[in-house]
C-alpha atoms as a PDB file:
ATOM      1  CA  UNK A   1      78.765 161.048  83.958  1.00  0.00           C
ATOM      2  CA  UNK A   2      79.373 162.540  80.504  1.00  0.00           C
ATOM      3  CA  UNK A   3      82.604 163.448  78.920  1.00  0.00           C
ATOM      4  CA  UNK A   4      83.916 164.008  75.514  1.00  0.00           C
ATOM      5  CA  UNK A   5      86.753 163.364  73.429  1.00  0.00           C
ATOM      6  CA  UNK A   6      88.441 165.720  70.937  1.00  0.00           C
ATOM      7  CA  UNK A   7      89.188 163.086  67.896  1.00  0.00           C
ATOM      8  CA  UNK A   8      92.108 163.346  66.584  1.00  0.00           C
ATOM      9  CA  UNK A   9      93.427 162.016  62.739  1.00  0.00           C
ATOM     10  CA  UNK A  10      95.892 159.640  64.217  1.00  0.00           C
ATOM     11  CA  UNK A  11      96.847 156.435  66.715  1.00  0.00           C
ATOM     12  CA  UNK A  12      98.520 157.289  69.783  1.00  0.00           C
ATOM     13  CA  UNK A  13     100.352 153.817  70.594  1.00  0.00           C
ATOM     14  CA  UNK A  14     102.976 154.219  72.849  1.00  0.00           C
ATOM     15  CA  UNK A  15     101.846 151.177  74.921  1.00  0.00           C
ATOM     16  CA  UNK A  16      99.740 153.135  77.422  1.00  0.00           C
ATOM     17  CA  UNK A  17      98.283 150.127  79.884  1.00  0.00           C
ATOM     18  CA  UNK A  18      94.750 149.819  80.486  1.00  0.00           C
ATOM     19  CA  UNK A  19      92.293 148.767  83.322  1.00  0.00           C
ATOM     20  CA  UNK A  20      90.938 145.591  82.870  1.00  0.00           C
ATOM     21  CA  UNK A  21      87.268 145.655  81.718  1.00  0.00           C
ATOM     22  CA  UNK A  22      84.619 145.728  84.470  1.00  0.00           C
ATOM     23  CA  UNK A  23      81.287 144.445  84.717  1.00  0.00           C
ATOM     24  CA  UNK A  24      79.654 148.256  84.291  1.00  0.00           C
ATOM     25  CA  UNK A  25      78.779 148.656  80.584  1.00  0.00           C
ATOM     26  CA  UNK A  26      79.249 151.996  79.149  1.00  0.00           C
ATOM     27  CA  UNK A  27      77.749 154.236  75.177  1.00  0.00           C
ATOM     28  CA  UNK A  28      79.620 155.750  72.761  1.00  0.00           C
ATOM     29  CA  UNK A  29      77.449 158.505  70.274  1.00  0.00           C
ATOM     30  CA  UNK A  30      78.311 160.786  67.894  1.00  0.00           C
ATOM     31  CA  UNK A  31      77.737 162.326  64.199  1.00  0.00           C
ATOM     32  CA  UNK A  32      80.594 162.092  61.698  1.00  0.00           C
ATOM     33  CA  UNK A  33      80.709 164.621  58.866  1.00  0.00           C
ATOM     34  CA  UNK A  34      82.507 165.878  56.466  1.00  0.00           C
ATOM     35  CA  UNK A  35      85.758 168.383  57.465  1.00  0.00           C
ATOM     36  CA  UNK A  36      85.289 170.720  54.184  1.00  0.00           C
ATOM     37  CA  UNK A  37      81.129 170.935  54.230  1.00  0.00           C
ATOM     38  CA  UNK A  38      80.066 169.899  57.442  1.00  0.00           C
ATOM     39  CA  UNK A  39      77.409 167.436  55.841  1.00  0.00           C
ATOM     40  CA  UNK A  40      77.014 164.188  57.401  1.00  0.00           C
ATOM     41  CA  UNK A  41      78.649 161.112  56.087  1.00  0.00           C
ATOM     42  CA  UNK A  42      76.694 157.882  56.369  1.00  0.00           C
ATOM     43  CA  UNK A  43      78.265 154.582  55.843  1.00  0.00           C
ATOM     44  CA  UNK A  44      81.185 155.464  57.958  1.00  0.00           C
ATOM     45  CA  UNK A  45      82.912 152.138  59.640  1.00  0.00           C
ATOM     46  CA  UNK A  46      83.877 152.940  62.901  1.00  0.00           C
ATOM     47  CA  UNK A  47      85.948 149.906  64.609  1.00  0.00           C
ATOM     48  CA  UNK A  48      86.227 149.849  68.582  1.00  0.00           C
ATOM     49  CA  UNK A  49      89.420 147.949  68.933  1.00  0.00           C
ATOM     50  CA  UNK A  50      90.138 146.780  72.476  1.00  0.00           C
ATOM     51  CA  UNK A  51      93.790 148.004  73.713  1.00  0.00           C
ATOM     52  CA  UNK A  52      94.507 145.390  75.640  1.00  0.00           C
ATOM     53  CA  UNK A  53      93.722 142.038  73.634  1.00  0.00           C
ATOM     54  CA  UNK A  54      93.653 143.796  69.887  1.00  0.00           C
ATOM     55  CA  UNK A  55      91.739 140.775  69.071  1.00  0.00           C
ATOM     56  CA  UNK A  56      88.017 142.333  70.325  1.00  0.00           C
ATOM     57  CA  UNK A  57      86.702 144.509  68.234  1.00  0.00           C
ATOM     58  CA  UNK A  58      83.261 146.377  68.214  1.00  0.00           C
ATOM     59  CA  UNK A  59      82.196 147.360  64.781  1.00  0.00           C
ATOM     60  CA  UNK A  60      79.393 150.076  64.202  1.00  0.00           C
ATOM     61  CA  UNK A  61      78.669 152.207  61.163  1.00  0.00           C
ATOM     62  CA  UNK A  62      76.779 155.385  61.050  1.00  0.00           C
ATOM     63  CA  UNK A  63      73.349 156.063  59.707  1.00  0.00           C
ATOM     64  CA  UNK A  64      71.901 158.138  57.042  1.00  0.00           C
ATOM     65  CA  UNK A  65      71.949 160.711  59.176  1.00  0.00           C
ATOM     66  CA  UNK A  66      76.033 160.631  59.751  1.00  0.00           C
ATOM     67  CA  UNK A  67      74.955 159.211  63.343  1.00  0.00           C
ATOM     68  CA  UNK A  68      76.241 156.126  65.496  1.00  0.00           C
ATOM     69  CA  UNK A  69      75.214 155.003  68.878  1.00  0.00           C
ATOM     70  CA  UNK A  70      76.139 152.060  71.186  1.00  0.00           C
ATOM     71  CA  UNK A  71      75.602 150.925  74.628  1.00  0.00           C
ATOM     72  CA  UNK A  72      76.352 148.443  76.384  1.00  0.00           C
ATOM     73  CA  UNK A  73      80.546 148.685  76.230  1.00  0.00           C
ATOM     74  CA  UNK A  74      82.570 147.113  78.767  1.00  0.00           C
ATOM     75  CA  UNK A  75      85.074 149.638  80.808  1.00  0.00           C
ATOM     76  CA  UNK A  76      88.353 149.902  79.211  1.00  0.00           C
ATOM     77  CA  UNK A  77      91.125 151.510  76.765  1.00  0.00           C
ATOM     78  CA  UNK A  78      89.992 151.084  73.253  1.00  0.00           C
ATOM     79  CA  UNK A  79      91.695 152.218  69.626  1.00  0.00           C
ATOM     80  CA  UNK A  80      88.859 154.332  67.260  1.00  0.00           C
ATOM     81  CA  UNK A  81      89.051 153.417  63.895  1.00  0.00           C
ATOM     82  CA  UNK A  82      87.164 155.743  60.904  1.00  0.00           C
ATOM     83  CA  UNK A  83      86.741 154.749  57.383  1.00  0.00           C
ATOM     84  CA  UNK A  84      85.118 155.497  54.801  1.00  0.00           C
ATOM     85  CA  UNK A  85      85.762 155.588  50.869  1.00  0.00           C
ATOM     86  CA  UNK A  86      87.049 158.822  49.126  1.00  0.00           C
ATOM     87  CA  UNK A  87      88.014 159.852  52.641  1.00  0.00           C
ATOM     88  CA  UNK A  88      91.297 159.824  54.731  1.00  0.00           C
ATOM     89  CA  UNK A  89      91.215 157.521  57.620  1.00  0.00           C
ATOM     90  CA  UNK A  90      91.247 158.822  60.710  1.00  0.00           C
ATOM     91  CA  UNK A  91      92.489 157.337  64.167  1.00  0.00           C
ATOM     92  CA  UNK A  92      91.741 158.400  67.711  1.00  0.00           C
ATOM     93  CA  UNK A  93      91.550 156.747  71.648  1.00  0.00           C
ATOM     94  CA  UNK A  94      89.069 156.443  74.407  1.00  0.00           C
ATOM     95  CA  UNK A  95      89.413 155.370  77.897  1.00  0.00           C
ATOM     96  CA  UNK A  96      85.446 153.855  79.120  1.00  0.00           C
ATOM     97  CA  UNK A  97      85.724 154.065  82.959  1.00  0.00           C
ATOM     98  CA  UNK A  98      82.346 153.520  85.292  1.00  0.00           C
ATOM     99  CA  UNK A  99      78.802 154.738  83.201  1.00  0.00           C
ATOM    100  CA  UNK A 100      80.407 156.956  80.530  1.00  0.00           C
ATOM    101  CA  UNK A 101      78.741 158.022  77.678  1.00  0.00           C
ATOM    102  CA  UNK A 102      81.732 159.420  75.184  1.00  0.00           C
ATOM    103  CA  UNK A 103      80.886 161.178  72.276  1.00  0.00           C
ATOM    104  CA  UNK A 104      83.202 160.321  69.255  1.00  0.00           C
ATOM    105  CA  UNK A 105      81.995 162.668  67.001  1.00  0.00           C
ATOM    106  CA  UNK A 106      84.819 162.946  64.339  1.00  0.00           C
ATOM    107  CA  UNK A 107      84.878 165.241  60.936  1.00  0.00           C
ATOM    108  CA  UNK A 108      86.721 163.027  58.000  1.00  0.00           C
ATOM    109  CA  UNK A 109      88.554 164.833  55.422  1.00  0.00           C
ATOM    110  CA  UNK A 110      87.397 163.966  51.917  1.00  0.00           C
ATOM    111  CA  UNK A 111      90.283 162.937  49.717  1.00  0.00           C
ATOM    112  CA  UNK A 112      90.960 164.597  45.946  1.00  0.00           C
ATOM    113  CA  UNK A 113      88.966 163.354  43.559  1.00  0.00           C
ATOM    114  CA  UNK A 114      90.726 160.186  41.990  1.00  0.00           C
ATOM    115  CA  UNK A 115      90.342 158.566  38.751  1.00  0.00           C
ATOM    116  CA  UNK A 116      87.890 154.783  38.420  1.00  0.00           C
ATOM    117  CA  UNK A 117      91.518 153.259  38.140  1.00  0.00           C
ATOM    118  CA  UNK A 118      93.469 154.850  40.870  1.00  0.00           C
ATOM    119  CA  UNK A 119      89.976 154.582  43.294  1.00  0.00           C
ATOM    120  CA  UNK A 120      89.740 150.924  42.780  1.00  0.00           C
ATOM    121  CA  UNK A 121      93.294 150.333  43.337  1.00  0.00           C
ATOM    122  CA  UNK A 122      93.014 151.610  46.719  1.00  0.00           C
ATOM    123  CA  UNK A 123      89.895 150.416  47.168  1.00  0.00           C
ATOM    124  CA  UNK A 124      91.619 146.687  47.024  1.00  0.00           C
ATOM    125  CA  UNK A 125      94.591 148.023  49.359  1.00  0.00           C
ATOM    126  CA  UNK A 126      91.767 148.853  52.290  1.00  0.00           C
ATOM    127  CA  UNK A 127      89.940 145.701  51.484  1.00  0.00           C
ATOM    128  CA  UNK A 128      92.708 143.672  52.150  1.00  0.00           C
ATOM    129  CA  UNK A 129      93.907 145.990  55.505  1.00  0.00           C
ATOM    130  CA  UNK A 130      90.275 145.211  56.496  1.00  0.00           C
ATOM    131  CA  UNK A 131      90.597 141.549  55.978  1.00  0.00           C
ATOM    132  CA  UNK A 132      93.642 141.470  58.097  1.00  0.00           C
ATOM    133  CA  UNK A 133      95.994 140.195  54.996  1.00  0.00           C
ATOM    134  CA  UNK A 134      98.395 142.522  56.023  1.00  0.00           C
ATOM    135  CA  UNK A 135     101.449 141.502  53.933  1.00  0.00           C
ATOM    136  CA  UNK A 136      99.148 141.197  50.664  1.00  0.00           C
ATOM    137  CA  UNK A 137      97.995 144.936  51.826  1.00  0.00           C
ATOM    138  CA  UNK A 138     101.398 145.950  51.928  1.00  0.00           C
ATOM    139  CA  UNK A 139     102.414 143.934  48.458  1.00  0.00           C
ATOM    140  CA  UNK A 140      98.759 145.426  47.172  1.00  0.00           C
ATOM    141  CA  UNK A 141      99.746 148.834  47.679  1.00  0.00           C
ATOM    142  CA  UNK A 142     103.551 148.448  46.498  1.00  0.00           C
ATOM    143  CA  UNK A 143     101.635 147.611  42.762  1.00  0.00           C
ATOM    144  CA  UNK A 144      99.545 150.446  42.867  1.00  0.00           C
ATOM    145  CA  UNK A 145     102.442 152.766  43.947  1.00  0.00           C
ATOM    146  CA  UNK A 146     104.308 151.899  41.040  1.00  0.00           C
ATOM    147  CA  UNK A 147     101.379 153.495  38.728  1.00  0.00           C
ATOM    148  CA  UNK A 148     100.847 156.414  41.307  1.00  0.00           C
ATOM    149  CA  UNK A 149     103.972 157.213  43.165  1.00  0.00           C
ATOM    150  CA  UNK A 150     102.449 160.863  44.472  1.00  0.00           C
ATOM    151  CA  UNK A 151      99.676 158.736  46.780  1.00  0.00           C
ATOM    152  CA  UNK A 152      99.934 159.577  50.313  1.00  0.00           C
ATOM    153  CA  UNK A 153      97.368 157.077  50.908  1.00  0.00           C
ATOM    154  CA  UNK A 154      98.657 154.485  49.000  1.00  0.00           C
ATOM    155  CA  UNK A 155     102.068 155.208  51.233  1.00  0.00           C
ATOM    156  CA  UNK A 156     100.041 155.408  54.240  1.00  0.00           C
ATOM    157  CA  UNK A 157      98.675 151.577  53.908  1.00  0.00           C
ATOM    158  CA  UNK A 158     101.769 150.000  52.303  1.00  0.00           C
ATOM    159  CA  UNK A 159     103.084 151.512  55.578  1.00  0.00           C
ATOM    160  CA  UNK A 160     100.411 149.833  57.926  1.00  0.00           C
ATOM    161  CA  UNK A 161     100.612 147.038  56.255  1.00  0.00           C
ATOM    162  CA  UNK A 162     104.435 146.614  56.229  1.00  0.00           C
ATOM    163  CA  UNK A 163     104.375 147.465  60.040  1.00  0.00           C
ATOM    164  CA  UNK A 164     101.637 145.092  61.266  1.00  0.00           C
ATOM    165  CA  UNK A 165     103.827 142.308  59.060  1.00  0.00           C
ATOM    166  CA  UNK A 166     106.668 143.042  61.188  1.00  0.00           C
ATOM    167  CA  UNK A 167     108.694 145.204  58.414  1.00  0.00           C
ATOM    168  CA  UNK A 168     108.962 148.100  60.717  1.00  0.00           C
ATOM    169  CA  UNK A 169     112.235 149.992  59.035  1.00  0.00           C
ATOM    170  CA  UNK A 170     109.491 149.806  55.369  1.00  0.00           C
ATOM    171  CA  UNK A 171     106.855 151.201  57.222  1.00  0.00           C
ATOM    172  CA  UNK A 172     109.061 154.367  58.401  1.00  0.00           C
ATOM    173  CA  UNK A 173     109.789 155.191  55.220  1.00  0.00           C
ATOM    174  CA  UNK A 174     106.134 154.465  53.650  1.00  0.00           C
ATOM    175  CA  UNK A 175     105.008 156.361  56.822  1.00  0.00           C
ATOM    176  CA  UNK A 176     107.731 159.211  56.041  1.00  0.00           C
ATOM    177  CA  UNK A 177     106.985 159.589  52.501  1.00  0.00           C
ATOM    178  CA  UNK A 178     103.195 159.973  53.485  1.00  0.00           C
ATOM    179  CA  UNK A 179     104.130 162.758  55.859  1.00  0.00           C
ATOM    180  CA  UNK A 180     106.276 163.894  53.292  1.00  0.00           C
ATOM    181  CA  UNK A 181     103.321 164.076  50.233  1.00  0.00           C
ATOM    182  CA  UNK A 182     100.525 165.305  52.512  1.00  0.00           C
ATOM    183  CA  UNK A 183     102.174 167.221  55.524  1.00  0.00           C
ATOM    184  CA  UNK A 184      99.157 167.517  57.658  1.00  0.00           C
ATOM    185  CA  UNK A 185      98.580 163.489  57.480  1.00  0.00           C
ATOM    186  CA  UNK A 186      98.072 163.610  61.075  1.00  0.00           C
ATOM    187  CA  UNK A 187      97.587 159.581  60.648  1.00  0.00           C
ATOM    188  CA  UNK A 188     100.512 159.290  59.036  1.00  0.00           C
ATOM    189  CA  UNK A 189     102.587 161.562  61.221  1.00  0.00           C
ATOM    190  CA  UNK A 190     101.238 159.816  64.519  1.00  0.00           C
ATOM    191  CA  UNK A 191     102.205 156.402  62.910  1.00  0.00           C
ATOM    192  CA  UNK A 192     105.985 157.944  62.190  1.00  0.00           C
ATOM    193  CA  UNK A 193     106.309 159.281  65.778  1.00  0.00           C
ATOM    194  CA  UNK A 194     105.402 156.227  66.959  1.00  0.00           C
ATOM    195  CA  UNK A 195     107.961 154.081  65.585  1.00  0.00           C
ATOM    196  CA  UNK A 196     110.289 156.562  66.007  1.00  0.00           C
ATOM    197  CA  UNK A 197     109.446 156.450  69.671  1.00  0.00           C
ATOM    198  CA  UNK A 198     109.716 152.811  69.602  1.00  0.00           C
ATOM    199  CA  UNK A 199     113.563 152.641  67.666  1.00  0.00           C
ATOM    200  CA  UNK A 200     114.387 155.348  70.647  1.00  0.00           C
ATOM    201  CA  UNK A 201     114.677 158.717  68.555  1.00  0.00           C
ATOM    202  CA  UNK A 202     112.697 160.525  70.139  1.00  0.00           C
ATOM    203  CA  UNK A 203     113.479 163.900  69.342  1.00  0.00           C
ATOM    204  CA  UNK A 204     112.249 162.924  65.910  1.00  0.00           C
ATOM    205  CA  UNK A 205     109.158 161.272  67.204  1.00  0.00           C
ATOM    206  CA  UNK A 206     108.370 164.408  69.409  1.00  0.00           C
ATOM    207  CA  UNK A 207     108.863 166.616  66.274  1.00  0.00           C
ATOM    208  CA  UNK A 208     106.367 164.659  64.602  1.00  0.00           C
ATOM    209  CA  UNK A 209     103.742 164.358  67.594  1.00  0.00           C
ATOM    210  CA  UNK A 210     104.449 168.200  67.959  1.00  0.00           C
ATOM    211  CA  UNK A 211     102.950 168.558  64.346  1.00  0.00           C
ATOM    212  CA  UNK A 212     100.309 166.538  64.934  1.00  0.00           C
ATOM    213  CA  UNK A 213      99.387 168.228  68.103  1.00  0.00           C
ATOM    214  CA  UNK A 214      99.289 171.584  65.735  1.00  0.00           C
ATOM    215  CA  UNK A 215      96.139 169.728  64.183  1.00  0.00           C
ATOM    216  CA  UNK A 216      94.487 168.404  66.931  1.00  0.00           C
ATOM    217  CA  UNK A 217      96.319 170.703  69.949  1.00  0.00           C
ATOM    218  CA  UNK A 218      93.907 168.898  72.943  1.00  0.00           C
ATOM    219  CA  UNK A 219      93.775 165.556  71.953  1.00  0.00           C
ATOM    220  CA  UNK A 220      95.049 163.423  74.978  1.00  0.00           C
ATOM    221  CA  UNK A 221      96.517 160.394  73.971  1.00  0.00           C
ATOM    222  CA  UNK A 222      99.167 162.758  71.308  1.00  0.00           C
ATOM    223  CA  UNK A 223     100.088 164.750  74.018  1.00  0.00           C
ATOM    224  CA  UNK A 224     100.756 161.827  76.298  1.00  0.00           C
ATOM    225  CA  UNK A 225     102.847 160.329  73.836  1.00  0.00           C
ATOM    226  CA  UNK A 226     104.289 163.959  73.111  1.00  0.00           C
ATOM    227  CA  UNK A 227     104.793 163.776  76.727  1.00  0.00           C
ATOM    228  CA  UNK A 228     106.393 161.033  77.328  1.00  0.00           C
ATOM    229  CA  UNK A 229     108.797 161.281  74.468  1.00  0.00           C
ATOM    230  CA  UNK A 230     110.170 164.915  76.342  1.00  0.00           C
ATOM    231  CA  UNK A 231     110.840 162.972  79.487  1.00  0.00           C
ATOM    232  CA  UNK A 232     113.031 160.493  77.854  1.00  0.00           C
ATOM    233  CA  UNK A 233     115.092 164.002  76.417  1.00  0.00           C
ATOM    234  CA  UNK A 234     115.445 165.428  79.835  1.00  0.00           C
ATOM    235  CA  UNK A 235     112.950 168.336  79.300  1.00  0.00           C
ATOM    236  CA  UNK A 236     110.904 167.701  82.252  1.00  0.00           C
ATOM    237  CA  UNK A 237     109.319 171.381  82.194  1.00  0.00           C
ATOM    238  CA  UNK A 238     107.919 170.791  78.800  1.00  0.00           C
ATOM    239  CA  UNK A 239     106.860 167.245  79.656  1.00  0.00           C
ATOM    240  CA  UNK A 240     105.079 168.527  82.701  1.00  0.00           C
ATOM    241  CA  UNK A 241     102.934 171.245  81.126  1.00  0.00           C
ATOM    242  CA  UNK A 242     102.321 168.172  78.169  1.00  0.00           C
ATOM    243  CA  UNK A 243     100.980 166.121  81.040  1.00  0.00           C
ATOM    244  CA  UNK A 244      99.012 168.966  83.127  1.00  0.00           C
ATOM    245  CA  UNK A 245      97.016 169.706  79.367  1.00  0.00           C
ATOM    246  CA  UNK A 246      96.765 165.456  79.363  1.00  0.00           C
ATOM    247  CA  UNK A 247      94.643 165.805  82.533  1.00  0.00           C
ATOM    248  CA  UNK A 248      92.695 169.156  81.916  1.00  0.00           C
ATOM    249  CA  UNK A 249      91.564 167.188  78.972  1.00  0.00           C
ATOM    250  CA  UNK A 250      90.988 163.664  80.609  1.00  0.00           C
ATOM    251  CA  UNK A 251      91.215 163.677  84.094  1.00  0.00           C
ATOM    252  CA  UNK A 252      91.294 159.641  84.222  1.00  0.00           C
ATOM    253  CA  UNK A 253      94.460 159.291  82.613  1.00  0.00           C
ATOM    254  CA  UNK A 254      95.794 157.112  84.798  1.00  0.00           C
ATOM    255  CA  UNK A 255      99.339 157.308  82.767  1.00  0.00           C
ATOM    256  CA  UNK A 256      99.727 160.781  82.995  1.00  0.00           C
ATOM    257  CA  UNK A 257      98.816 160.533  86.735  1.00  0.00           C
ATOM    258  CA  UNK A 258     101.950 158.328  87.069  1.00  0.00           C
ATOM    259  CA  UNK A 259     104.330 160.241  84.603  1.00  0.00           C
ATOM    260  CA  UNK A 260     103.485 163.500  86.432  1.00  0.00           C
ATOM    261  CA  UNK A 261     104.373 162.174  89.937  1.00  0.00           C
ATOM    262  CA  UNK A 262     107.634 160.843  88.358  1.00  0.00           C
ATOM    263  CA  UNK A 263     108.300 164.701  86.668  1.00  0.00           C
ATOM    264  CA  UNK A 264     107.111 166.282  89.961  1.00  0.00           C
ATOM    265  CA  UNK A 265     109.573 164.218  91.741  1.00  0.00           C
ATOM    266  CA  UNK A 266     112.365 164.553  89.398  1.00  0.00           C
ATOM    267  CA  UNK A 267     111.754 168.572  89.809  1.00  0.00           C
ATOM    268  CA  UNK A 268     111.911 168.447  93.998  1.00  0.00           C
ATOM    269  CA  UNK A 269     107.693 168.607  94.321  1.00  0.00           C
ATOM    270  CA  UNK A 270     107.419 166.080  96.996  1.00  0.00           C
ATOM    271  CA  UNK A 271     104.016 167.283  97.562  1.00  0.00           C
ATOM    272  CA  UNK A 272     102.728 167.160  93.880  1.00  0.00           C
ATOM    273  CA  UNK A 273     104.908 163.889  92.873  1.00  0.00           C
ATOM    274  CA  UNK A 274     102.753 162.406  96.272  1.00  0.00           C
ATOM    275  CA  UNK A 275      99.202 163.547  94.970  1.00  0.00           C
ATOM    276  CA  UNK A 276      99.397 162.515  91.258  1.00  0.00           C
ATOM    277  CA  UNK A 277     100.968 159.112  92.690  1.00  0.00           C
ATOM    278  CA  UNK A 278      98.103 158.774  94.591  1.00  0.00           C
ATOM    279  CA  UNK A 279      95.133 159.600  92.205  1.00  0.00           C
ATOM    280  CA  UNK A 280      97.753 156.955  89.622  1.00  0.00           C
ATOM    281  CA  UNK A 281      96.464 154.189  92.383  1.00  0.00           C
ATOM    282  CA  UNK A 282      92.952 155.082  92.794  1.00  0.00           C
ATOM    283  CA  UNK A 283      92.232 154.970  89.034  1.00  0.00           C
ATOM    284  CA  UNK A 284      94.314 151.836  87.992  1.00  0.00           C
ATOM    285  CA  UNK A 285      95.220 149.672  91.399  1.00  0.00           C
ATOM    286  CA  UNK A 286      96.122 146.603  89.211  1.00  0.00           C
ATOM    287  CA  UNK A 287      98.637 148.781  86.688  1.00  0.00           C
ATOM    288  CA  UNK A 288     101.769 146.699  86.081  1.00  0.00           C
ATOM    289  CA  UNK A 289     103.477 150.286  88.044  1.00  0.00           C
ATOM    290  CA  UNK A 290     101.643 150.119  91.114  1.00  0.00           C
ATOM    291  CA  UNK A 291     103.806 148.271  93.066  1.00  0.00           C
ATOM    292  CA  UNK A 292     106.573 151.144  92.245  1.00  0.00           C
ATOM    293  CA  UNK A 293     103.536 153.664  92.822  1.00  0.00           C
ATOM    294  CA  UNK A 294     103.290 152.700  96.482  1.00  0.00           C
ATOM    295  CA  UNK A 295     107.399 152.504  97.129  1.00  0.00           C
ATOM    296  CA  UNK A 296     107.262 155.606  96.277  1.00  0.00           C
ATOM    297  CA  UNK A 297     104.774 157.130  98.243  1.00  0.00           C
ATOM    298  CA  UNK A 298     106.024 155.048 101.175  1.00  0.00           C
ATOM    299  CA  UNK A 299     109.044 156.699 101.012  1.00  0.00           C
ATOM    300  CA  UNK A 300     107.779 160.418 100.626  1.00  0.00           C
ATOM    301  CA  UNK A 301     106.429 160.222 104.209  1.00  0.00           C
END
């Protein structure tokens, strides 16, 4: 089996669950370049960060050639992290179920050219996110923004930073003002939907998933998210046609399987609400909304 995923410049996190990992190992391959040339980029760090425990992590790094393989990946959910210096991070999500082979092919956008000082400033800011010292990240960056205010990416990472701390009203606004400096951060907008999601407002994080979505329109995890933040503003029609592009793009989502059956139902599809409540169980039998799954389609017959 062989499938691919669109990458997109951002972290869907809306909590989507996961199956747990299986014994079937699974590869990843693809060739990173650059968005403006189309050269390859060697040296890139790509992170494989499990969904589920955050705590397992499979680093790679491409070759001279811009190219990175791996086998040997147990099934599961897993956050895609891209960096590289002198380039804007990028985020995306993959879902491993039985023998895949995903390619994660990615094209990084190559940041303005910066001076020694300003370069090395941020250099320290990702050194730090990469350590895990979050908080001195966040204090890191708040130095270096006081010496270059205009940085998106310097407003970016005091965000992260200020967020995986536990500061989550600081990293809005770093996340915000990133948006604000660079308006097709999709990173940065993904991040700010995503809280907003999280606080409840989520016309403001659908806004903000919509504009991602104009950068990356097929990119499955964004439109789930996109998705789900419709259904909790009553527009079921627009979450449904989110969630039908969700599975033309990944037909394993086993979230979007679910949410479907629960739009379908809300819109009088017995039928439909039955089917995509079904497949929901067949892909993810152990999801934490199985149970409700099945009352469900006990009660539809």
């Amino acid at each position: 089996m062989k499938r691919t995923i669109i990458i997109l410049l951002a972290a869907a996190l809306l909590g989507a669950a996961q199956a747990a990992p299986g014994a079937v190992m699974n590869a990843v391959k693809g060739t990173i370049s650059d968005m403006k040339t189309g050269q390859p980029i060697a040296g890139v760090r790509i992170a494989l960060v499990s969904a589920r425990t955050r705590s397992s992590r499979i680093e790679l790094a491409t070759d001279e050639a811009g190219y990175v393989y791996k086998n040997g990946i147990p099934t599961g959910s897993y956050d895609v992290e891209f960096e590289k210096e002198g380039y804007f991070p990028a985020r995306s999500s993959l879902r491993l179920t039985i023998g895949d082979e995903l390619d994660i092919s990615a094209k990084l956008e190559p940041m303005p050219v910066q001076d020694t000082g300003a370069g090395d400033r941020l250099r320290a800011v990702v050194g730090l996110v990469n350590a895990g010292d979050f908080a001195g990240a966040a204090a890191r960056a708040g130095e270096a923004l006081a010496q270059d205010p205009a940085s998106p990416m310097l407003h970016y990472y005091r965000g992260y930073g200020r967020e995986k701390s536990g500061d989550a009203a600081g990293a809005l606004a770093d996340y915000a003002k990133a948006a604000e400096l660079k308006p097709d951060f999709a990173l940065a907008l993904s991040s700010l939907g995503k809280l907003q999601a999280r606080k409840g407002d989520y016309a403001k994080a659908a806004e903000n998933y919509k504009k991602a979505l104009v950068i990356a329109a097929n990119d499955a995890d964004s439109l789930y998210n996109y998705a789900v933040c419709l259904v909790n503003l009553g527009d079921n029609a627009g979450a449904r046609a989110a969630l039908e592009k969700v599975l033309a793009v990944d037909p394993a989502h086993a979230d979007a399987c679910y949410q479907l059956g629960l739009v379908l139902l809300g819109q009088g599809d017995m039928a439909g609400a039955r089917q995509w409540l079904q497949k929901f169980l067949e892909l993810d039998p152990q999801h934490k909304d199985a149970a409700t799954a099945k009352q469900i389609i006990d009660s539809l017959k």
